[in-house]
C-alpha atoms as a PDB file:
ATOM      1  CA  UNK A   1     121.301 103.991  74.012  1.00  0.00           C
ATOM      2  CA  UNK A   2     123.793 101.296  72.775  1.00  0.00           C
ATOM      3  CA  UNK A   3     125.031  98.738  75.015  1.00  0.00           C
ATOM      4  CA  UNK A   4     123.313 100.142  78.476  1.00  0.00           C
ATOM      5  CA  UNK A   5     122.548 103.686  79.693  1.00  0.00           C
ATOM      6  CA  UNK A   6     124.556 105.099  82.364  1.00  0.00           C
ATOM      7  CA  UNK A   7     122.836 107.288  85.066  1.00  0.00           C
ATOM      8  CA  UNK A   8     124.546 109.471  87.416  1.00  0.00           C
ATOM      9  CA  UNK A   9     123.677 111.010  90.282  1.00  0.00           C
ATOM     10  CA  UNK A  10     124.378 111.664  94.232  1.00  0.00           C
ATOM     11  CA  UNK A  11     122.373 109.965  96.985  1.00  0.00           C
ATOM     12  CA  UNK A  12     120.042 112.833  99.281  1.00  0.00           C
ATOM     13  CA  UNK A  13     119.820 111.022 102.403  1.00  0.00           C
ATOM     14  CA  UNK A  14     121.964 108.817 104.157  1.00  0.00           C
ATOM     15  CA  UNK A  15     120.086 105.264 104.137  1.00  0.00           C
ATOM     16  CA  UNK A  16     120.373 101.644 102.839  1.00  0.00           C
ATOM     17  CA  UNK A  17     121.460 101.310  99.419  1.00  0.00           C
ATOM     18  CA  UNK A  18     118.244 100.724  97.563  1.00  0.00           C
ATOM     19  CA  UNK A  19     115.942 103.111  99.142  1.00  0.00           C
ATOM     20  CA  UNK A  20     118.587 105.602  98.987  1.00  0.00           C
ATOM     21  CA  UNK A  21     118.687 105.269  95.261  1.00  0.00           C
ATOM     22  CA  UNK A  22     114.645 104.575  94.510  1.00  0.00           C
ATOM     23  CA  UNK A  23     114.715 107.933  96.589  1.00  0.00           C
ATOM     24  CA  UNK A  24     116.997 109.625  93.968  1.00  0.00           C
ATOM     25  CA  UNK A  25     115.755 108.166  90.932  1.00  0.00           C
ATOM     26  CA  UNK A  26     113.321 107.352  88.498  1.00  0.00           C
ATOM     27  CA  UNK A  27     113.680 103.621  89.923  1.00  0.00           C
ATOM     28  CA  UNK A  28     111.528 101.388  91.831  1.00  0.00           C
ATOM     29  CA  UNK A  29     113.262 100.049  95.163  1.00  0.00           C
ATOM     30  CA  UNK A  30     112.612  96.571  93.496  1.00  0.00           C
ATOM     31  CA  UNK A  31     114.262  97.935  90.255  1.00  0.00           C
ATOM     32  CA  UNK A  32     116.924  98.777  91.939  1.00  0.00           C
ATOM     33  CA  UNK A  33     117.817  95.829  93.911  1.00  0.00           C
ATOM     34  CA  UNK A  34     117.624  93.595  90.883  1.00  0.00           C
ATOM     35  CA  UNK A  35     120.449  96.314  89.306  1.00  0.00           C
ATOM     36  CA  UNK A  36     122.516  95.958  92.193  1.00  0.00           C
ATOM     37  CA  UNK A  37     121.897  91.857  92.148  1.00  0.00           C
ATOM     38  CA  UNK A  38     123.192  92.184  88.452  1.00  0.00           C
ATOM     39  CA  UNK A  39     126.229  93.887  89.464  1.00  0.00           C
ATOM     40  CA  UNK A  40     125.292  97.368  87.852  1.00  0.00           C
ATOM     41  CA  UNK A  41     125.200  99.654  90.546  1.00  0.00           C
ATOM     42  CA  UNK A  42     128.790 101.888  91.451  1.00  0.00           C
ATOM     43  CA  UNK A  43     129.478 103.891  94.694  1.00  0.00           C
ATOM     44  CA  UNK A  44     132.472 106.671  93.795  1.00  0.00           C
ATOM     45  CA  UNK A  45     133.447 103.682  91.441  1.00  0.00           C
ATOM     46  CA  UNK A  46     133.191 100.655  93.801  1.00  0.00           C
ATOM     47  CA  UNK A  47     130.332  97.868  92.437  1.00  0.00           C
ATOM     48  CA  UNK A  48     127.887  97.381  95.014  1.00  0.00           C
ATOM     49  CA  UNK A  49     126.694  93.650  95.830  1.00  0.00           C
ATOM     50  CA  UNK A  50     124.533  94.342  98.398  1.00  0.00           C
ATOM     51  CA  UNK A  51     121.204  96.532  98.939  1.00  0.00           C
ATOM     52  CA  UNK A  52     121.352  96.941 102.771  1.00  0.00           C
ATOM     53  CA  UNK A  53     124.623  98.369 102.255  1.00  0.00           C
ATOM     54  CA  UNK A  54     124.537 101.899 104.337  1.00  0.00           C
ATOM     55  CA  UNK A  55     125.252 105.020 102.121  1.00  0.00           C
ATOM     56  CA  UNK A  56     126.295 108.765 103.606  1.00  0.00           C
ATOM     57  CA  UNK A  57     124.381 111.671 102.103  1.00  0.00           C
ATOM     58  CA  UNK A  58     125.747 113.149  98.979  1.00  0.00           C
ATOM     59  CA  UNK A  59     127.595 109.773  97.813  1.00  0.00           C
ATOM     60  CA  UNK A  60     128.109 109.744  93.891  1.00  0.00           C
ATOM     61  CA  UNK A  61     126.246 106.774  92.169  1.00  0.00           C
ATOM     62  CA  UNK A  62     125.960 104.845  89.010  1.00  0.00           C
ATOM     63  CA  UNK A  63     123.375 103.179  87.696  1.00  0.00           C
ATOM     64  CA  UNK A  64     124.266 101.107  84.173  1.00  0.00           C
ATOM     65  CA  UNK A  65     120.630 100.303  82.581  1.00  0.00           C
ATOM     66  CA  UNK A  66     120.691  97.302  80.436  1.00  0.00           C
ATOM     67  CA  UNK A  67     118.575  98.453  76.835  1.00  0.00           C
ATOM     68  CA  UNK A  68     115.158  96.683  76.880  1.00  0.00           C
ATOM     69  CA  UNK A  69     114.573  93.575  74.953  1.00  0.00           C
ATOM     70  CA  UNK A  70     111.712  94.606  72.514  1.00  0.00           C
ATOM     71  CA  UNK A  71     109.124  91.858  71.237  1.00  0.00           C
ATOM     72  CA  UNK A  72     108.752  92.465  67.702  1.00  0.00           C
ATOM     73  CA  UNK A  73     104.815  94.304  67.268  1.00  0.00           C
ATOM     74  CA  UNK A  74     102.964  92.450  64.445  1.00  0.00           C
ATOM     75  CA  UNK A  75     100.549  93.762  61.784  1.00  0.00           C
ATOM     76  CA  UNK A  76      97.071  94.005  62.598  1.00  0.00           C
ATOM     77  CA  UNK A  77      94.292  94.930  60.819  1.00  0.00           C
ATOM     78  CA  UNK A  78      92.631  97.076  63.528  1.00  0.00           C
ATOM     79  CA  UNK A  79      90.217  99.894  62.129  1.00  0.00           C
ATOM     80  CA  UNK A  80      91.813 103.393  62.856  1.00  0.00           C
ATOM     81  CA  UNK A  81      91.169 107.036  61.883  1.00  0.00           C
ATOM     82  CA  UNK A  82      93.945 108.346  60.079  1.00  0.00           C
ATOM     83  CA  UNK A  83      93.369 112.315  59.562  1.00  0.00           C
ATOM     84  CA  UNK A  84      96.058 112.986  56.814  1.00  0.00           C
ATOM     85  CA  UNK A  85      98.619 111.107  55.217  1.00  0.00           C
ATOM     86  CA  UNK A  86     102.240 112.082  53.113  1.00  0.00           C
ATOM     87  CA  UNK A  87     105.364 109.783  51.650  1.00  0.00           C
ATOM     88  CA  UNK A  88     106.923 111.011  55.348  1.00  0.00           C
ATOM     89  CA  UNK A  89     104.064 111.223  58.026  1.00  0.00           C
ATOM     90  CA  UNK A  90     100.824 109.962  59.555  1.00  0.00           C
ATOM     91  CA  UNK A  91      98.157 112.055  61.781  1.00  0.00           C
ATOM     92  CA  UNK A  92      95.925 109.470  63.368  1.00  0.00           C
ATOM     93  CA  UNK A  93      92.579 110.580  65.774  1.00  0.00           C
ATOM     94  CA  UNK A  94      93.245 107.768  68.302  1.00  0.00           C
ATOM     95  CA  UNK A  95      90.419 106.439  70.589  1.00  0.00           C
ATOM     96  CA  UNK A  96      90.321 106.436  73.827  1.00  0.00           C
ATOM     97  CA  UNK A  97      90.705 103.102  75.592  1.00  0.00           C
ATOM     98  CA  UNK A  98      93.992 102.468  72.680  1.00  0.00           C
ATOM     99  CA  UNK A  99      97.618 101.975  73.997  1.00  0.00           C
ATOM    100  CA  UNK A 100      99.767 103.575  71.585  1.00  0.00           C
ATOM    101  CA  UNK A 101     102.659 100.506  71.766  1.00  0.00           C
ATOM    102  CA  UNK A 102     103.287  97.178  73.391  1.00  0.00           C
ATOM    103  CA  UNK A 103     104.012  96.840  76.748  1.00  0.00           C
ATOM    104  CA  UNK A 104     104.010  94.574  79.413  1.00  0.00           C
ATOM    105  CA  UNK A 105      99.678  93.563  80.191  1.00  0.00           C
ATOM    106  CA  UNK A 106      99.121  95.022  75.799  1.00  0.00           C
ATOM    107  CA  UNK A 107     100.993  93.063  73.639  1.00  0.00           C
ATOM    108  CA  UNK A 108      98.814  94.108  71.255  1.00  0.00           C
ATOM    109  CA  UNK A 109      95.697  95.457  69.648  1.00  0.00           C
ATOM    110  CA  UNK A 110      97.882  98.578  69.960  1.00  0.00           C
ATOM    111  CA  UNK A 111      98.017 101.477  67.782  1.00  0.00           C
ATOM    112  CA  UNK A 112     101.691 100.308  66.728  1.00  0.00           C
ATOM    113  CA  UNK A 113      99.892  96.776  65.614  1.00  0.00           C
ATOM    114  CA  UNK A 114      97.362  98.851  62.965  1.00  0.00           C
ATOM    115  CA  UNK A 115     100.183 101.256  62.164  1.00  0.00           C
ATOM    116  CA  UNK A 116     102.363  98.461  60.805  1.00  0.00           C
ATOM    117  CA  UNK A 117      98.975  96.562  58.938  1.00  0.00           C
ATOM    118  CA  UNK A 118      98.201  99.821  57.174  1.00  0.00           C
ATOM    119  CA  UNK A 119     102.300 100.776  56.403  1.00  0.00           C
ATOM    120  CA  UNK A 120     103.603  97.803  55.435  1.00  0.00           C
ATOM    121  CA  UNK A 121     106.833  98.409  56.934  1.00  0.00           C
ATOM    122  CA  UNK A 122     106.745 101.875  56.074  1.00  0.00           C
ATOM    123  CA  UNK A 123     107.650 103.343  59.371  1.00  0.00           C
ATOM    124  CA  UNK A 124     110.391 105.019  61.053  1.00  0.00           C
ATOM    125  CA  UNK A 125     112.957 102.628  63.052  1.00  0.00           C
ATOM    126  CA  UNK A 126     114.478 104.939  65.608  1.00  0.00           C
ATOM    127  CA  UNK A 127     111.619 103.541  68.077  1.00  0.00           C
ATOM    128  CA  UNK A 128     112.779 100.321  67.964  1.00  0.00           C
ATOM    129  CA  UNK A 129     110.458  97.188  66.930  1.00  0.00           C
ATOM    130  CA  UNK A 130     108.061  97.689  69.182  1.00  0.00           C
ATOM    131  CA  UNK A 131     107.598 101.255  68.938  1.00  0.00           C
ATOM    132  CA  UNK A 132     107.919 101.848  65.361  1.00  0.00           C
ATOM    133  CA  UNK A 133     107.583 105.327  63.870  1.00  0.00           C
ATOM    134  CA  UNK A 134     106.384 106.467  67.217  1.00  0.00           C
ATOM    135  CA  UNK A 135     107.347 110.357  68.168  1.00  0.00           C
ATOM    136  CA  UNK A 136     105.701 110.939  70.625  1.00  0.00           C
ATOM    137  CA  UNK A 137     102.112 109.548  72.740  1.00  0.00           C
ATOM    138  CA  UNK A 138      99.040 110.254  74.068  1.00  0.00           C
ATOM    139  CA  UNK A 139      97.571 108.193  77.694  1.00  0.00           C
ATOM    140  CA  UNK A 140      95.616 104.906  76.720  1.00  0.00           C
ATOM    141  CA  UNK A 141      92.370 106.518  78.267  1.00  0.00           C
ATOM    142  CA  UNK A 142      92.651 110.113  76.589  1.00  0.00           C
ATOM    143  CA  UNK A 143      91.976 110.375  72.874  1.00  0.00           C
ATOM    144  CA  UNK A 144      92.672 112.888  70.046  1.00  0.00           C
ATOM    145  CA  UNK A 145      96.010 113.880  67.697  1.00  0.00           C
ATOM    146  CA  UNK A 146      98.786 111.874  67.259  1.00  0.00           C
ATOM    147  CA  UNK A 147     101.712 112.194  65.066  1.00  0.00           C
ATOM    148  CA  UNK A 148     103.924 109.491  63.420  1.00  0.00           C
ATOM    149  CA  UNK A 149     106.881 109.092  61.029  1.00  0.00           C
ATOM    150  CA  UNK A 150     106.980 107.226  58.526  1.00  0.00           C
ATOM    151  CA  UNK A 151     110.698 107.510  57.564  1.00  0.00           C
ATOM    152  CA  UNK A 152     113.619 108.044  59.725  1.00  0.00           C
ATOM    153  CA  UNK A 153     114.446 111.486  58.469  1.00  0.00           C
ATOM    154  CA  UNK A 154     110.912 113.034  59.496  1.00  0.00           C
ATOM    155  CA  UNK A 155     111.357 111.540  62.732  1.00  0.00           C
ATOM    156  CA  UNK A 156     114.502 113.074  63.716  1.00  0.00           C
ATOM    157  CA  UNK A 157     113.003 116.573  62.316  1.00  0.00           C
ATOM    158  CA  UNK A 158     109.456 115.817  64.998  1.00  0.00           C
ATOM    159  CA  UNK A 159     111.512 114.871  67.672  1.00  0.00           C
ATOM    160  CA  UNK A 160     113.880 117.949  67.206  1.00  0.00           C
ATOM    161  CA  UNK A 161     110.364 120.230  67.065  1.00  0.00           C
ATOM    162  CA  UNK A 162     109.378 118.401  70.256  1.00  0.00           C
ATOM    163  CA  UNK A 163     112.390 118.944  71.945  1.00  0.00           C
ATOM    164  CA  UNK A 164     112.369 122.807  71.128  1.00  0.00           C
ATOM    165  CA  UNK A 165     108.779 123.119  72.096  1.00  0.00           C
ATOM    166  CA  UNK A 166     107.912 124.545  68.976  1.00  0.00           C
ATOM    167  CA  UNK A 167     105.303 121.796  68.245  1.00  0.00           C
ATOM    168  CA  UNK A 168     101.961 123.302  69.000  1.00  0.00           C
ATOM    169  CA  UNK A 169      99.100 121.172  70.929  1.00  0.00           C
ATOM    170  CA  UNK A 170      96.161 121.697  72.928  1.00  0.00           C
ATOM    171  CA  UNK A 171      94.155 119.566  74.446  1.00  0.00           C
ATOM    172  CA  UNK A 172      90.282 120.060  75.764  1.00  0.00           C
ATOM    173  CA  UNK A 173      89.565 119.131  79.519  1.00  0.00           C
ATOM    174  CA  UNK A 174      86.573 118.837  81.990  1.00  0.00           C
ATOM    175  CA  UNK A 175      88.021 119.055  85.191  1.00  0.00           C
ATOM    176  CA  UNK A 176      86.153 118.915  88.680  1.00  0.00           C
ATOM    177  CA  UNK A 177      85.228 122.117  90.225  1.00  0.00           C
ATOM    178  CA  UNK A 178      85.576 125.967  89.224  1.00  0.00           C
ATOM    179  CA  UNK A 179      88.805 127.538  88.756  1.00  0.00           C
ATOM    180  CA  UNK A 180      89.528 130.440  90.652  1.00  0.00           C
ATOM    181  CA  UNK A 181      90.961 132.574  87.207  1.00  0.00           C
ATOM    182  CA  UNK A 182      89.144 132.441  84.299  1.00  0.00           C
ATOM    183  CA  UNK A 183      93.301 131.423  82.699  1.00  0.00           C
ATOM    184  CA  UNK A 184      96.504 131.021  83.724  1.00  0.00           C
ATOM    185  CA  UNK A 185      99.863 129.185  83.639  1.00  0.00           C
ATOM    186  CA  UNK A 186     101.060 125.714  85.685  1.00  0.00           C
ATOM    187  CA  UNK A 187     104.742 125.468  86.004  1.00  0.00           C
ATOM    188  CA  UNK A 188     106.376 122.710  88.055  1.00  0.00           C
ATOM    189  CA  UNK A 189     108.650 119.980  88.249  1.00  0.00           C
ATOM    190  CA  UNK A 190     106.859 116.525  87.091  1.00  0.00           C
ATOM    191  CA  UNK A 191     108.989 113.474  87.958  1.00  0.00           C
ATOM    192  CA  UNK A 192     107.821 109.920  89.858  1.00  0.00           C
ATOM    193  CA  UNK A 193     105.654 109.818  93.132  1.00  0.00           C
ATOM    194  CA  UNK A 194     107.814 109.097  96.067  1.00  0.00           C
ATOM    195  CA  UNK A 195     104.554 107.549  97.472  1.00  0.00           C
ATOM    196  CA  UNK A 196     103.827 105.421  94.428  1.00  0.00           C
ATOM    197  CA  UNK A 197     106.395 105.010  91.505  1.00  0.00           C
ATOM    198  CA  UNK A 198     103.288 104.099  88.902  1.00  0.00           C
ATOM    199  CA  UNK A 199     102.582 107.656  89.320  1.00  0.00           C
ATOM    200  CA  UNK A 200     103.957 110.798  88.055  1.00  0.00           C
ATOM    201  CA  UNK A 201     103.836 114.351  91.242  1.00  0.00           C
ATOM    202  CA  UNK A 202     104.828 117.475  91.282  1.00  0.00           C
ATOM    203  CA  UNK A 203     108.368 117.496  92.896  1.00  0.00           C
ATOM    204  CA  UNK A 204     109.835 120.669  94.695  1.00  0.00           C
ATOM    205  CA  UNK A 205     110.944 123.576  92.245  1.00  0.00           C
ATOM    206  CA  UNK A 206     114.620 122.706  93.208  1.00  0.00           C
ATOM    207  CA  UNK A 207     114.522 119.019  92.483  1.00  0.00           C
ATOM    208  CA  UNK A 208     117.493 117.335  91.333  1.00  0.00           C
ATOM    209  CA  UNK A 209     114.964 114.843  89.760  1.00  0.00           C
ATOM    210  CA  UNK A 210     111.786 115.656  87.163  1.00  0.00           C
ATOM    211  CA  UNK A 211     111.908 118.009  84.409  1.00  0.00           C
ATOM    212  CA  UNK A 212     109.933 121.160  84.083  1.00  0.00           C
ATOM    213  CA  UNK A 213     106.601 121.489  82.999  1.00  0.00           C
ATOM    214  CA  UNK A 214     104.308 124.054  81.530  1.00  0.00           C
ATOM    215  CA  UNK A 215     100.750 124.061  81.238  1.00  0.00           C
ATOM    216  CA  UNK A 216      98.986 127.044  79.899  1.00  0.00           C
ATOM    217  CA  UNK A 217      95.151 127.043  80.475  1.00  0.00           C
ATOM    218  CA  UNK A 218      91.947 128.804  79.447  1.00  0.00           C
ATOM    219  CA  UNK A 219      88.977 128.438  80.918  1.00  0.00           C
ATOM    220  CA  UNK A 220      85.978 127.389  78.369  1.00  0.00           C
ATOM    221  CA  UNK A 221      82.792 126.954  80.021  1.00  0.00           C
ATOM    222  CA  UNK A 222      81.540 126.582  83.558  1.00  0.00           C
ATOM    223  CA  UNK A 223      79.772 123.121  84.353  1.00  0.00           C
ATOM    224  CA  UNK A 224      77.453 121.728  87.346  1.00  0.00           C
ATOM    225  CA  UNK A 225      80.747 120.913  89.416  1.00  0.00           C
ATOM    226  CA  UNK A 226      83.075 120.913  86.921  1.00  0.00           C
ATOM    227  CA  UNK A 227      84.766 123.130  84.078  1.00  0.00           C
ATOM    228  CA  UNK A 228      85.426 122.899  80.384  1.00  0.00           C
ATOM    229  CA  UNK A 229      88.910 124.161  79.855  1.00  0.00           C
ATOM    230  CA  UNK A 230      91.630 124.363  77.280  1.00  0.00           C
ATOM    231  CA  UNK A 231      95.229 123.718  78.020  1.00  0.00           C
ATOM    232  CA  UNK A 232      98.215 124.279  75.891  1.00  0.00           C
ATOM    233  CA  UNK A 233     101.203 122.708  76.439  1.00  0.00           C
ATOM    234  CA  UNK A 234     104.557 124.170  76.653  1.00  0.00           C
ATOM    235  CA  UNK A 235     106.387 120.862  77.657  1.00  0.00           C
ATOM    236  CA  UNK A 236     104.434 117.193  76.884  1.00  0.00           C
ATOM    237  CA  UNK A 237     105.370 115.415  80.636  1.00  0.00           C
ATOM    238  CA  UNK A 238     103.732 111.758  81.236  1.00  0.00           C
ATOM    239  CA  UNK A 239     100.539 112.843  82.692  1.00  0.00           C
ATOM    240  CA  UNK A 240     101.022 116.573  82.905  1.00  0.00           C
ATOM    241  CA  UNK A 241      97.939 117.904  82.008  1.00  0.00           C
ATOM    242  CA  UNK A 242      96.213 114.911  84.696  1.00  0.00           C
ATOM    243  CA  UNK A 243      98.965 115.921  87.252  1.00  0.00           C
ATOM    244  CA  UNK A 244      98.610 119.678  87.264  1.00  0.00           C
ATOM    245  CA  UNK A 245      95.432 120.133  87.808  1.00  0.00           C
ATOM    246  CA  UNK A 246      95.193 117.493  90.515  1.00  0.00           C
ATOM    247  CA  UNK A 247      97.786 119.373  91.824  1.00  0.00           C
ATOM    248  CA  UNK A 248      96.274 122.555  92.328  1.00  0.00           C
ATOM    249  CA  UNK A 249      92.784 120.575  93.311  1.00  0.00           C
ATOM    250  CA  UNK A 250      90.957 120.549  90.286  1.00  0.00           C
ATOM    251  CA  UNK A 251      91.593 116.887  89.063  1.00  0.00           C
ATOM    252  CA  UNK A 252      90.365 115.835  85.652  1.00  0.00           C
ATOM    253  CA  UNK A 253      86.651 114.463  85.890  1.00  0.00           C
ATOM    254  CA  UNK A 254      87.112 110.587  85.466  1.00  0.00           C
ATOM    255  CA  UNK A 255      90.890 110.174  86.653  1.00  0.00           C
ATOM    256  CA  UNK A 256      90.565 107.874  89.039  1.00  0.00           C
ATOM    257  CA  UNK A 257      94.782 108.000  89.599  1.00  0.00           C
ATOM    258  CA  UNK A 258      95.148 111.352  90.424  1.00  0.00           C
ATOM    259  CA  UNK A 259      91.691 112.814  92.000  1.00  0.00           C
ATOM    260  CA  UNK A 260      88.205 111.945  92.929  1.00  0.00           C
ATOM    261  CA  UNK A 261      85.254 112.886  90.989  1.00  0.00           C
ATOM    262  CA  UNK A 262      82.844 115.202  92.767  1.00  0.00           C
ATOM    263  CA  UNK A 263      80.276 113.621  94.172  1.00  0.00           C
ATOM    264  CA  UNK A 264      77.637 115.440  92.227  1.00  0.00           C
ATOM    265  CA  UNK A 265      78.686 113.993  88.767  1.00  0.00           C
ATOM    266  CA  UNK A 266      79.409 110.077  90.002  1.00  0.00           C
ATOM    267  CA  UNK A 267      76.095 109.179  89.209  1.00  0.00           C
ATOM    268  CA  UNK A 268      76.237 111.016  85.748  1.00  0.00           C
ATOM    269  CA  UNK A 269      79.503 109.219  84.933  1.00  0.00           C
ATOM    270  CA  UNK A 270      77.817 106.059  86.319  1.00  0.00           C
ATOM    271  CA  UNK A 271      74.313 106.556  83.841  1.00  0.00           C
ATOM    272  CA  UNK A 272      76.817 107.332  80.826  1.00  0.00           C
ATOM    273  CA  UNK A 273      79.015 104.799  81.210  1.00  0.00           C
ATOM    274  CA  UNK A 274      82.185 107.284  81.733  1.00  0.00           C
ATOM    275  CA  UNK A 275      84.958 105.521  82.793  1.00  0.00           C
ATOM    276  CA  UNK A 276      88.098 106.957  81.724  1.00  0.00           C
ATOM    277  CA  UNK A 277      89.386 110.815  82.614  1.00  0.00           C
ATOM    278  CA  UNK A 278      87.922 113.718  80.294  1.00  0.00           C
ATOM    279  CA  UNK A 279      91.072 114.821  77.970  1.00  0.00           C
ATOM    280  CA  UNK A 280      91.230 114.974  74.015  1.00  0.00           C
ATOM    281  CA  UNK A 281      94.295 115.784  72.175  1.00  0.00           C
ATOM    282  CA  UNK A 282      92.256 118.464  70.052  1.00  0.00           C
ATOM    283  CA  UNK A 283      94.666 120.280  68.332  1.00  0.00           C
ATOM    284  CA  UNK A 284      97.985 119.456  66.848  1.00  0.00           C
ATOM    285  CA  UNK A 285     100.351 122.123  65.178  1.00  0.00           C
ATOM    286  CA  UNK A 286     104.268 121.806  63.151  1.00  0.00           C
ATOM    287  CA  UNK A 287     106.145 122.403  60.435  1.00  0.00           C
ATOM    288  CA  UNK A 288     106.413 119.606  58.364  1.00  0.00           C
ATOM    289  CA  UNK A 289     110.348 118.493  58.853  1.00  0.00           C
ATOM    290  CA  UNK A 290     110.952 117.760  55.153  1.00  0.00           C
ATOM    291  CA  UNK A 291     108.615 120.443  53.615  1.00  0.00           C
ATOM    292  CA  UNK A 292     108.997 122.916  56.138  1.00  0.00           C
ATOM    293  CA  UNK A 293     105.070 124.196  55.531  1.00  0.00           C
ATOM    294  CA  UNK A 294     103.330 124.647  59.016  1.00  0.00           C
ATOM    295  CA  UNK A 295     100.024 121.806  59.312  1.00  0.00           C
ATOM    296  CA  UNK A 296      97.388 122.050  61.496  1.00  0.00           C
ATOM    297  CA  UNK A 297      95.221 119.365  62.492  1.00  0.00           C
ATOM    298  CA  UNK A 298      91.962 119.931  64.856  1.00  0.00           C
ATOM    299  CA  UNK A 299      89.556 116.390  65.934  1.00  0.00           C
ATOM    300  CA  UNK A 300      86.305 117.560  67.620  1.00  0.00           C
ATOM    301  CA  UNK A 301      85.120 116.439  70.730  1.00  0.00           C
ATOM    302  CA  UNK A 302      84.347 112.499  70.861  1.00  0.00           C
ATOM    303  CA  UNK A 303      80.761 111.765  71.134  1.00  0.00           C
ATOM    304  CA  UNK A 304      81.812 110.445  75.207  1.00  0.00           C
ATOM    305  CA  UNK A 305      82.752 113.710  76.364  1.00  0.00           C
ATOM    306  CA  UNK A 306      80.476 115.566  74.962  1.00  0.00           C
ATOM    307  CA  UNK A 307      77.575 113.388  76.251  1.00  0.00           C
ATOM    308  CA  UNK A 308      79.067 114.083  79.754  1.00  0.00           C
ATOM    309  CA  UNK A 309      79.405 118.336  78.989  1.00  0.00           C
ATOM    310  CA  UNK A 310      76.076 118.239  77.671  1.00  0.00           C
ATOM    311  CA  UNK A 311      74.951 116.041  81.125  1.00  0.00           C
ATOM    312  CA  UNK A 312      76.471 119.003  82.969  1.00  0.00           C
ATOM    313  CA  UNK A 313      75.572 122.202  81.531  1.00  0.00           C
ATOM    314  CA  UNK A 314      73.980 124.783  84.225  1.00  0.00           C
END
C-alpha cells in the first residue's frame, strides 16, 4: 500500500449508504461514514457525500483507505525468551498477556518494544515502524512460537511460506466439553461479525467477504468438562482456532469473546487465577528462506495451563 488502498466491491442489500457498505465490508458503520465524510467513498464512479444516501442491491463501490500513520515503537528493555537466533531470524516463546505491536490502548511494553532493545535496529522494515520485523502474530492472551525477520530478504521468503501454507504450526488447546470425534477437520469462511465488528464469525461458505479457513484437530486427552486437543493449522485467520471451535460449540476454556466456560470449571479458573483462553502456539515448522534447511521449534506447555489440565484430569 502506497498512497491509499483501494477496495472494491458491490453492495448486497439495498439500504442507506453506510450500513450498506459496513454490511459488505470489513468496515465499521462509523468507519465508514468518516470515509464517506472524507470524500473517499465512489458509487459506479460518482463520490458520495452523504451516508443516508439510498443504494440499490448489487451497486459497484469504492472504498480508497488512507495508509495508517504509524507512531514510531521505541526500544525497551523488556525481558523475553528468545528460543533461537541467526544473522536473518528470531524465534521468540512469547507470554501470554504480551501484544505483539503497538496499537491503539498498547503503545508499548509490546513485543515490538523488546524486539528493537535486543536488535538494535536489526529488524526487517516491510512492517513499517511500528511493526518492525513482524511476519506474522499470535493473540495478546495466547502464548507460544513466534517468528521474526530480522532482514528484509527473510521476511519476504516467511511471508511467501505463509502465504503458501507451507509453514507448519500447531497449537495445544483445552476447550469446553467433549468432542464428538476423537479428530477431524474445520473448514469455513472467517471474516468480521455482522453483530459485532471487534469480532471475527464464521460467514456462509459462499461469502463474498472472509477468507477460508482450515483447522485440523486431534483430540489429546479427555478432561472434567473440557478436552485437551491439538490443532494444526492450514490457514492462520485472526482468531481461528478461538472461532472454530466456538463455532461448532466447544469454545476454548477461558475465552470470554467467543464462549462461556462450563460451569463446572468457573470456580477452578477462579482458584487459579485463569483469566485468559487456554491456547499455546506449541509448535512452529519452515524452511529457513535464506538457508533453505527445514527448523523446528517446540515450547512446552506454560506452567498456567498446565495447572488448569492438571485441575481437571478425571
Amino acid at each position: 500500500m502506497t498512497e491509499s488502498e483501494v477496495i472494491i466491491g458491490s453492495i448486497g442489500t439495498s439500504d442507506r449508504l453506510d450500513k450498506a457498505l459496513a454490511d459488505a465490508s470489513d468496515f465499521s458503520r462509523a468507519r465508514i461514514q468518516a470515509l464517506i465524510a472524507e470524500g473517499r467513498v465512489a458509487i459506479s464512479g460518482q463520490i458520495m457525500t452523504s451516508a443516508k444516501a439510498k443504494i440499490p442491491a448489487g451497486a459497484r463501490y469504492e472504498i480508497r483507505v488512507p495508509p495508517p500513520i504509524e507512531a514510531e515503537a521505541r526500544p525497551q528493555d523488556i525481558p523475553i525468551n528468545f528460543v533461537f537466533e541467526d544473522e536473518h531470524l528470531i524465534i521468540v516463546n512469547k507470554p501470554a498477556g504480551m501484544v505483539v505491536h503497538p496499537a491503539a490502548g498498547n503503545p508499548d511494553g509490546t513485543l515490538v518494544n523488546a524486539l528493537l532493545h535486543h536488535c538494535k535496529g536489526q529488524l526487517s522494515g516491510i512492517g513499517g515502524v511500528a511493526r518492525p520485523g513482524i511476519v506474522h502474530r499470535i493473540d495478546k492472551d495466547t502464548s507460544g512460537l513466534l517468528v521474526v525477520a530480522k532482514s528484509d530478504k527473510a521476511h519476504e521468503g516467511l511471508a511467501r511460506q505463509f502465504k503458501d501454507h507451507s509453514i507448519e504450526r500447531r497449537y495445544l488447546a483445552v476447550c469446553g466439553g467433549h468432542l464428538r470425534n476423537s479428530e477431524g477437520t474445520i473448514s469455513t469462511r472467517i471474516g468480521r461479525s455482522d453483530a459485532n465488528r471487534k469480532k471475527m464469525a464464521v460467514l456462509a461458505k459462499n461469502s463474498s467477504r472472509g477468507k477460508d479457513a482450515v483447522t485440523h484437530y486431534k483430540l489429546l486427552k479427555k478432561l472434567k468438562s473440557a478436552s485437551l486437543i491439538e490443532c494444526r493449522l492450514e490457514t492462520g485467520r485472526t482468531h481461528q482456532v478461538r472461532v472454530h471451535f466456538a463455532s461448532i460449540g466447544h469454545p476454548l476454556v477461558g475465552d470470554t469473546i467467543y464462549g462461556r466456560t462450563p460451569a463446572e470449571l468457573r470456580n477452578i479458573l477462579k482458584a487459579l487465577g485463569f483469566e485468559r483462553q487456554a491456547l499455546h502456539a506449541a509448535s512452529l515448522g519452515f524452511e529457513h528462506p535464506i538457508s533453505g534447511d527445514w527448523l523446528e521449534f517446540r515450547s512446552e506447555l506454560p506452567e498456567d495451563i498446565q495447572e488448569l489440565i492438571d485441575q481437571t484430569t478425571r
